[in-house]
N, C-alpha and C. Protein backbone atom coordinates (compact mmCIF):
# COMPACT_ATOMS: atom_id res chain seq x y z
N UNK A 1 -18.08 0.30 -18.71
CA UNK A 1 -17.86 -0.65 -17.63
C UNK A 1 -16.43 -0.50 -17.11
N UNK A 2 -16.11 -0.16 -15.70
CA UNK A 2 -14.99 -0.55 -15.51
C UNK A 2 -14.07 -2.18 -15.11
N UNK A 3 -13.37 -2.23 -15.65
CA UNK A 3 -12.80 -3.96 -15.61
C UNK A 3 -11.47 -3.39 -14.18
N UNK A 4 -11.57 -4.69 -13.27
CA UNK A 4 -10.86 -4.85 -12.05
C UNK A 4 -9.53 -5.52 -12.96
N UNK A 5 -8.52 -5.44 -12.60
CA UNK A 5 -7.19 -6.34 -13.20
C UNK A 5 -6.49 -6.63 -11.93
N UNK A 6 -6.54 -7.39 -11.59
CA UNK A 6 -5.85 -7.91 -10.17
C UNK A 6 -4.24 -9.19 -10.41
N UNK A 7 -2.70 -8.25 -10.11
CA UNK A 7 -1.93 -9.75 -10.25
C UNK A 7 -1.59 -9.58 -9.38
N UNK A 8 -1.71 -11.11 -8.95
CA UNK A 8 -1.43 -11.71 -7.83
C UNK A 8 -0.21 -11.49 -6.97
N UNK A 9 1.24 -11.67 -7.83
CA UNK A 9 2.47 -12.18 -7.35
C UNK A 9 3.52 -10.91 -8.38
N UNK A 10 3.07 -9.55 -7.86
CA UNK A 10 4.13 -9.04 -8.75
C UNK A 10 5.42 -8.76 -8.60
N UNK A 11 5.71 -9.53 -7.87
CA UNK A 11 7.31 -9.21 -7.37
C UNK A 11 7.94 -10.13 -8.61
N UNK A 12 6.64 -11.17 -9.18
CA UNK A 12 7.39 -12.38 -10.16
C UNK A 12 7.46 -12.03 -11.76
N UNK A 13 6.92 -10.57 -11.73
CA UNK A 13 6.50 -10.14 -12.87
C UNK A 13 7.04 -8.43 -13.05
N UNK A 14 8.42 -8.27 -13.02
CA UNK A 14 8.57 -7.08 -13.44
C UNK A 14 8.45 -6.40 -14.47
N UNK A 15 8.86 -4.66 -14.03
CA UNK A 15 8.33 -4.01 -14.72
C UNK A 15 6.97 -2.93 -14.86
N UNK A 16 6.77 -2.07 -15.44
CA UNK A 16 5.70 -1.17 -15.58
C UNK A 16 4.51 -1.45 -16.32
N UNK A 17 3.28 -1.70 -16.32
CA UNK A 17 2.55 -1.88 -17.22
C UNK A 17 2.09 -0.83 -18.19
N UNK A 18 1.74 -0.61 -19.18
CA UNK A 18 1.34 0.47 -19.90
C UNK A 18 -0.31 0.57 -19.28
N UNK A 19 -0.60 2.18 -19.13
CA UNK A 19 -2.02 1.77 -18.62
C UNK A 19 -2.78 1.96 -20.02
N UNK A 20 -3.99 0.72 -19.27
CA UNK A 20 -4.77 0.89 -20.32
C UNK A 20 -5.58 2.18 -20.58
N UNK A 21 -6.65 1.60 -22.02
CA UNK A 21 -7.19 3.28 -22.63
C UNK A 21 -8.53 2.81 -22.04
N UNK A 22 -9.05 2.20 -21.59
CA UNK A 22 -10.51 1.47 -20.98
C UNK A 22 -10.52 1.99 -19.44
N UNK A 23 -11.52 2.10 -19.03
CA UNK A 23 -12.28 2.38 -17.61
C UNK A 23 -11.50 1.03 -16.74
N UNK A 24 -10.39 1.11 -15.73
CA UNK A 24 -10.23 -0.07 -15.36
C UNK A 24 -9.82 0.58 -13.69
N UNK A 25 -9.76 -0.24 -13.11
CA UNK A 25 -9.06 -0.14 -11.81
C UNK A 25 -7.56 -1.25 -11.87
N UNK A 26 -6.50 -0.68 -11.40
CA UNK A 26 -5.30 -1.72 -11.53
C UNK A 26 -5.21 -2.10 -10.03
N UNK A 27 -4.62 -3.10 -9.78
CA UNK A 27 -4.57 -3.62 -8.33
C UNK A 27 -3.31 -5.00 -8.37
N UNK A 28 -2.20 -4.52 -8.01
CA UNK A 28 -0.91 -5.73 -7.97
C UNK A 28 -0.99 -5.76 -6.27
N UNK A 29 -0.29 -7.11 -6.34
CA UNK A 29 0.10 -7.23 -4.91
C UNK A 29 1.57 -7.93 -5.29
N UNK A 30 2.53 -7.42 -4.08
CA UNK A 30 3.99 -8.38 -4.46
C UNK A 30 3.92 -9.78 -4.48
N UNK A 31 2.74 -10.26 -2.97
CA UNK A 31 2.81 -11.82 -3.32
C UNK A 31 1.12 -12.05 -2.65
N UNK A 32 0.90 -13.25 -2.73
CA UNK A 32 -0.81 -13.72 -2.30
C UNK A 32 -0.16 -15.30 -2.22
N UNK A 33 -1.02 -15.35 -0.96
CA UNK A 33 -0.96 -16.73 -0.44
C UNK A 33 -2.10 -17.37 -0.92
N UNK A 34 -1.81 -18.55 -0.86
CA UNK A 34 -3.10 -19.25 -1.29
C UNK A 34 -4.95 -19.06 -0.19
N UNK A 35 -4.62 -18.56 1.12
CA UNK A 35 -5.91 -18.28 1.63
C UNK A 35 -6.04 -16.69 1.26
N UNK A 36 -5.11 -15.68 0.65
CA UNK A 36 -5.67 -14.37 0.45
C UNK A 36 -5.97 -14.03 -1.07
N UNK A 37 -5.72 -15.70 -1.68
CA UNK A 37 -6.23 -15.44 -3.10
C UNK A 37 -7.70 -14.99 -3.51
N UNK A 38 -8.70 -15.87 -2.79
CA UNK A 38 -9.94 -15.30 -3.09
C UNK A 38 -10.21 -13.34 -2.50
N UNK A 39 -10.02 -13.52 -1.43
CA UNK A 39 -9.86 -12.07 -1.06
C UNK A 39 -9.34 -11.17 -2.57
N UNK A 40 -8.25 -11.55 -2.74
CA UNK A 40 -7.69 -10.50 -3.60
C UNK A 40 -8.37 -10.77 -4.55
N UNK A 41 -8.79 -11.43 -5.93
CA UNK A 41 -9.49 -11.59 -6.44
C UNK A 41 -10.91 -11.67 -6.76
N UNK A 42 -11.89 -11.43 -5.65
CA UNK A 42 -13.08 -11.23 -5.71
C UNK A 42 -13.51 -10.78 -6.27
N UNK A 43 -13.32 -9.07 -6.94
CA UNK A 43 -13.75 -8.20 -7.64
C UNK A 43 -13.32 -7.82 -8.98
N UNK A 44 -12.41 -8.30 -9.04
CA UNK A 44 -11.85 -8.76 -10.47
C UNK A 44 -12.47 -9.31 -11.64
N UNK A 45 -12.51 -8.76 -12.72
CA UNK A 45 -12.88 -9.64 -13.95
C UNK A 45 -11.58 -10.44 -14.91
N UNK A 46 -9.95 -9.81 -14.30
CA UNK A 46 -9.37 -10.96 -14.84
C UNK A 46 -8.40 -10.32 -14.12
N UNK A 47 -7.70 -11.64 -13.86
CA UNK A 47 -6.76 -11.77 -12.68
C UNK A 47 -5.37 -12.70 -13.69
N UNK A 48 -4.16 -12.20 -12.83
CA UNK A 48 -2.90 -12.40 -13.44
C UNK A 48 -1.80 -12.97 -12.24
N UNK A 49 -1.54 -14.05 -12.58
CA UNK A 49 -0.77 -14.90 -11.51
C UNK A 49 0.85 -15.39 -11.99
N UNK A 50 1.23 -15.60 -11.75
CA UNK A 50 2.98 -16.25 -11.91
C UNK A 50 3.02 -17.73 -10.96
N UNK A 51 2.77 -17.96 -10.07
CA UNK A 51 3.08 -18.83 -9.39
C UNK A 51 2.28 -19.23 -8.29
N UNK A 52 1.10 -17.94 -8.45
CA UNK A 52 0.21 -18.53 -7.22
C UNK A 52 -1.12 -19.21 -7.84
N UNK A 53 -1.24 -20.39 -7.11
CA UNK A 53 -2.13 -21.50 -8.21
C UNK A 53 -3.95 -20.77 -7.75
N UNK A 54 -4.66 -20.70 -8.40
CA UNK A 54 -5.89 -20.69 -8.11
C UNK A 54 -7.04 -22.18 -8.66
N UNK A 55 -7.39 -22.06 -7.47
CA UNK A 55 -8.21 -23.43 -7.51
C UNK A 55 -9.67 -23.25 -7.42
N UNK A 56 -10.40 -24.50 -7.19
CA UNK A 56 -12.29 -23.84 -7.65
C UNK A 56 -12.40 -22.99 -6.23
N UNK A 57 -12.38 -23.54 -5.52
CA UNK A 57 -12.99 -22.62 -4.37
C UNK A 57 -12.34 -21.19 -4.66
N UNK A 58 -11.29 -20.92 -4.94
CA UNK A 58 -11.03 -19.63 -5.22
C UNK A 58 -12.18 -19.02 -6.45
N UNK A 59 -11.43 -19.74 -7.25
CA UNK A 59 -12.69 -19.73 -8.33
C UNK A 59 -14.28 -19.60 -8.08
N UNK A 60 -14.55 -19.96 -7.36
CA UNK A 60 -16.26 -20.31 -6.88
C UNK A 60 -16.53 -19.22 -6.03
N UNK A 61 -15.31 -17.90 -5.24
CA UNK A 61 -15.66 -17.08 -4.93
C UNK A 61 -15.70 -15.90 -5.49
N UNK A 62 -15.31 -15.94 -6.95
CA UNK A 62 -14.69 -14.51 -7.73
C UNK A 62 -16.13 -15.10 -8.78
N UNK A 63 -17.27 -14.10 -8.66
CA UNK A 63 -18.08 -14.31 -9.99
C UNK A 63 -18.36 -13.24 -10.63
N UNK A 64 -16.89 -12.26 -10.64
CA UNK A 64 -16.67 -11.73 -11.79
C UNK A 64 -16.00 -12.36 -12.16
N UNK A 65 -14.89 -12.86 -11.97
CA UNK A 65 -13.83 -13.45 -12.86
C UNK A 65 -13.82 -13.92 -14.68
N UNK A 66 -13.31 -13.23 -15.72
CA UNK A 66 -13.78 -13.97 -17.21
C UNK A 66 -12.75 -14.34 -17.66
N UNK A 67 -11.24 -13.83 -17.07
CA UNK A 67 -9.70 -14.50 -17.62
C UNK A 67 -9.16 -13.82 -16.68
N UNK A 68 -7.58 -15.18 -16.75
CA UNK A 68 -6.92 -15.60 -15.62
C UNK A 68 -5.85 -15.33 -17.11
N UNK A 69 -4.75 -15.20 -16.41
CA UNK A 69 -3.39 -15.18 -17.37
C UNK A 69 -2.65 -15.36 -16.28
N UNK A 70 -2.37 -16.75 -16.93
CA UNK A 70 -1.07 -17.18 -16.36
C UNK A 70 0.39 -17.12 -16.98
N UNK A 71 0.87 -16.09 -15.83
CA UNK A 71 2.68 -15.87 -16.68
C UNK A 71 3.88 -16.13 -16.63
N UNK A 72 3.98 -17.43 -15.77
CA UNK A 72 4.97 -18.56 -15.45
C UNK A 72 4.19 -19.43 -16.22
N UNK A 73 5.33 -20.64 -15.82
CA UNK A 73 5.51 -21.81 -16.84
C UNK A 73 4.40 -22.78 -16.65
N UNK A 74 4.10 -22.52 -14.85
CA UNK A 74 2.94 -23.91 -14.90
C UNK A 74 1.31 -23.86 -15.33
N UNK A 75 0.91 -23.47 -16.36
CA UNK A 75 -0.46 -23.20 -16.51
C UNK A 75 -1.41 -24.47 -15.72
N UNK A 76 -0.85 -25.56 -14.98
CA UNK A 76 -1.78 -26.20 -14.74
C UNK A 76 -2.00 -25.81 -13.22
N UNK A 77 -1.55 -24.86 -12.45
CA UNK A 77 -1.69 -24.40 -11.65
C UNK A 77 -3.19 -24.01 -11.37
N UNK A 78 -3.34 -23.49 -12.40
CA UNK A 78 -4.90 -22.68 -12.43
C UNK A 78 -6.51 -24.42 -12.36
N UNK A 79 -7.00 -24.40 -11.63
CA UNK A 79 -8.33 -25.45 -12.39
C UNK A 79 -8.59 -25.07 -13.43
N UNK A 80 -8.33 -25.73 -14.63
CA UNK A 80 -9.08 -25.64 -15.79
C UNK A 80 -10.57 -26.11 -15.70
N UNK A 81 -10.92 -27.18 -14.97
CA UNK A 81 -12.37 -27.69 -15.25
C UNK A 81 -13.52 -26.37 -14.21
N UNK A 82 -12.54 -26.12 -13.17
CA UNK A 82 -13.22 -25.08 -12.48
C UNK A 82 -14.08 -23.89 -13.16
N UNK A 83 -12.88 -23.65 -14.12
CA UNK A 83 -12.55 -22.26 -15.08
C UNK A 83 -13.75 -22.37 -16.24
N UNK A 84 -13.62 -23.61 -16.79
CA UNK A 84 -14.60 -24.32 -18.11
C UNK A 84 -16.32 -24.01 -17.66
N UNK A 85 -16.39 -24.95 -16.41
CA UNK A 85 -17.35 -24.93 -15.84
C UNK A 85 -18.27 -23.54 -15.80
N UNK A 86 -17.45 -22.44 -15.67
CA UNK A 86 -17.85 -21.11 -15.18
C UNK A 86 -17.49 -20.06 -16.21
N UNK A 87 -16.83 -20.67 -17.45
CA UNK A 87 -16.88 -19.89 -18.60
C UNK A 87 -15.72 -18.58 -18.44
N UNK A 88 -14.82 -19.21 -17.61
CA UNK A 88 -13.39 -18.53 -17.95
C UNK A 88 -12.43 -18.79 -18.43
N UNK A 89 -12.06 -17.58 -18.48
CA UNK A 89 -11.02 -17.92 -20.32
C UNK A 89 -9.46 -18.21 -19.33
N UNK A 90 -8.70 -19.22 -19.80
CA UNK A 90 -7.36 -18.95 -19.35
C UNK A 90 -6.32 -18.76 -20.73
N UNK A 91 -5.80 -17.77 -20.32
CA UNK A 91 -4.43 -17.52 -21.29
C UNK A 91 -3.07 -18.02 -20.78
N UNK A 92 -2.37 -19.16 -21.51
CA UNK A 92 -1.11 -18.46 -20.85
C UNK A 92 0.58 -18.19 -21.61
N UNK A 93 0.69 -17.13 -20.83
CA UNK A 93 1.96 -16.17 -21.42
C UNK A 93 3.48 -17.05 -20.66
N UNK A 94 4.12 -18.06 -21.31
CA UNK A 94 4.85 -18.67 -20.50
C UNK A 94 6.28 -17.71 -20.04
N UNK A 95 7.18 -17.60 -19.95
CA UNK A 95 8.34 -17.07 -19.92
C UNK A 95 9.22 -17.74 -20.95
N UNK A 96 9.38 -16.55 -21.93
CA UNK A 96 10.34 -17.03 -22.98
C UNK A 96 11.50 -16.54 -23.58
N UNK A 97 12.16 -15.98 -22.56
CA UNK A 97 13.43 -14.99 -22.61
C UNK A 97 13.29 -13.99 -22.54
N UNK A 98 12.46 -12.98 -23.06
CA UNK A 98 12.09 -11.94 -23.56
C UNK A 98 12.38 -10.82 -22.21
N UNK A 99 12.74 -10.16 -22.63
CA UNK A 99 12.85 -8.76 -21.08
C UNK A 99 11.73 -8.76 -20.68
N UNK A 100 11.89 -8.55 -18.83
CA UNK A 100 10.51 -8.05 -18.44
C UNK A 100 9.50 -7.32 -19.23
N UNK A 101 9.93 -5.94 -19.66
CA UNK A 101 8.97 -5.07 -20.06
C UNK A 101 8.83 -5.52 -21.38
N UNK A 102 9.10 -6.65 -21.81
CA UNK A 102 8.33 -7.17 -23.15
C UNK A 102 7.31 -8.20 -22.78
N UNK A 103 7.35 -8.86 -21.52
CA UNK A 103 6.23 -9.78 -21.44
C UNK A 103 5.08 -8.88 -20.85
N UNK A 104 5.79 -7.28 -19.99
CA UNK A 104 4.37 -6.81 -19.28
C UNK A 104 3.68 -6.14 -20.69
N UNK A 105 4.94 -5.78 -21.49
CA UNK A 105 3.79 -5.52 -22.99
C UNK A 105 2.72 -6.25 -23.40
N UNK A 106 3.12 -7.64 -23.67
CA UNK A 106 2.48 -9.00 -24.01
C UNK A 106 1.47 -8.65 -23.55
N UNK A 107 1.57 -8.79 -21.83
CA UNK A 107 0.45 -9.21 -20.93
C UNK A 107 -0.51 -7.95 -21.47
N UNK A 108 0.02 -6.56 -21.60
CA UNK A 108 -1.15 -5.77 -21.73
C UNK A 108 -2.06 -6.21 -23.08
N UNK A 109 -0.98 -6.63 -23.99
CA UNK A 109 -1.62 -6.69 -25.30
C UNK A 109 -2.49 -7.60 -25.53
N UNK A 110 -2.87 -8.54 -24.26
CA UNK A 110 -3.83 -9.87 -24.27
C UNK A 110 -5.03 -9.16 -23.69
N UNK A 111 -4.53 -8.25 -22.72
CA UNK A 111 -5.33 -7.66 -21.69
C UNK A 111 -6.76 -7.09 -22.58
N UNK A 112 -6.14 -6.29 -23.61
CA UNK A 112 -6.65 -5.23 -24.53
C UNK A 112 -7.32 -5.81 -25.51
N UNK A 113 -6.87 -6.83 -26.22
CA UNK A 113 -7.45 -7.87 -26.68
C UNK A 113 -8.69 -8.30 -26.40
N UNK A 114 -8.54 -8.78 -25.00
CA UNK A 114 -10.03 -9.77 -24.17
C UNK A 114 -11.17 -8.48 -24.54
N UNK A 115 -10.85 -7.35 -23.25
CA UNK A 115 -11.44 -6.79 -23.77
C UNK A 115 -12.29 -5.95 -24.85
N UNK A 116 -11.43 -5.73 -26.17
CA UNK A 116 -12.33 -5.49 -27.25
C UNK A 116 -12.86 -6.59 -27.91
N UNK A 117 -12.63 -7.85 -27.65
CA UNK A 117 -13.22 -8.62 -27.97
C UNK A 117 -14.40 -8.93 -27.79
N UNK A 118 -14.34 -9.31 -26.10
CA UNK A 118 -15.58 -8.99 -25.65
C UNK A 118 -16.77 -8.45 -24.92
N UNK A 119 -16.11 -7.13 -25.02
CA UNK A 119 -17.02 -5.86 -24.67
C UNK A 119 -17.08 -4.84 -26.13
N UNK A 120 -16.52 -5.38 -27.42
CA UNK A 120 -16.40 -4.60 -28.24
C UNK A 120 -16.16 -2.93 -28.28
């Protein structure tokens, strides 16, 4: 299966990601407004935000979507009941000093995670 990884706001998230060892397509954008969130996210099975909030209607148009990682501070940005409702997972990776290229580590290492978890 290939998995979509879509972040939202990468101008808020530096750094290189390590690519993954899985069938994936990568897809950053520097920033997403709140009407080009569903757009950008549609095809995605987990999407990665900093600051741009996703809400149900966003939510209600992405039905791939299975995790959201949020990597700023406000995790309540995201609908949780939206997310619950529809059986997506939210993670979130807050900012905790750490150098960029240690949180885009993080982020991969959640990334890699979901997936062998649950696609074994």
């Amino acid at each position: 299966m290939r998995h979509y990884i879509v972040v939202l706001d990468k101008h808020a998230i530096p750094g290189e990601a390590r690519v993954p060892v899985f069938e994936h397509v990568w897809a950053e954008y520097p920033s997403t407004s709140q009407q080009e969130c569903t757009d950008h996210l549609w095809r995605a099975n987990i999407g990665v935000t900093h600051h741009v909030p996703i809400n149900a209607d966003t939510i209600d148009g992405c039905v791939k979507l299975q995790l959201i990682v949020v990597m700023g501070e406000n995790v309540g940005m995201v609908d949780a009941a939206a997310c619950q409702a529809r059986g997506i997972e939210i993670i979130h990776l807050p900012p905790d000093g750490a150098d960029d290229q240690s949180r885009l580590d993080r982020l991969m290492d959640v990334v890699e995670a979901f997936i062998a978890r649950v696609y074994g």
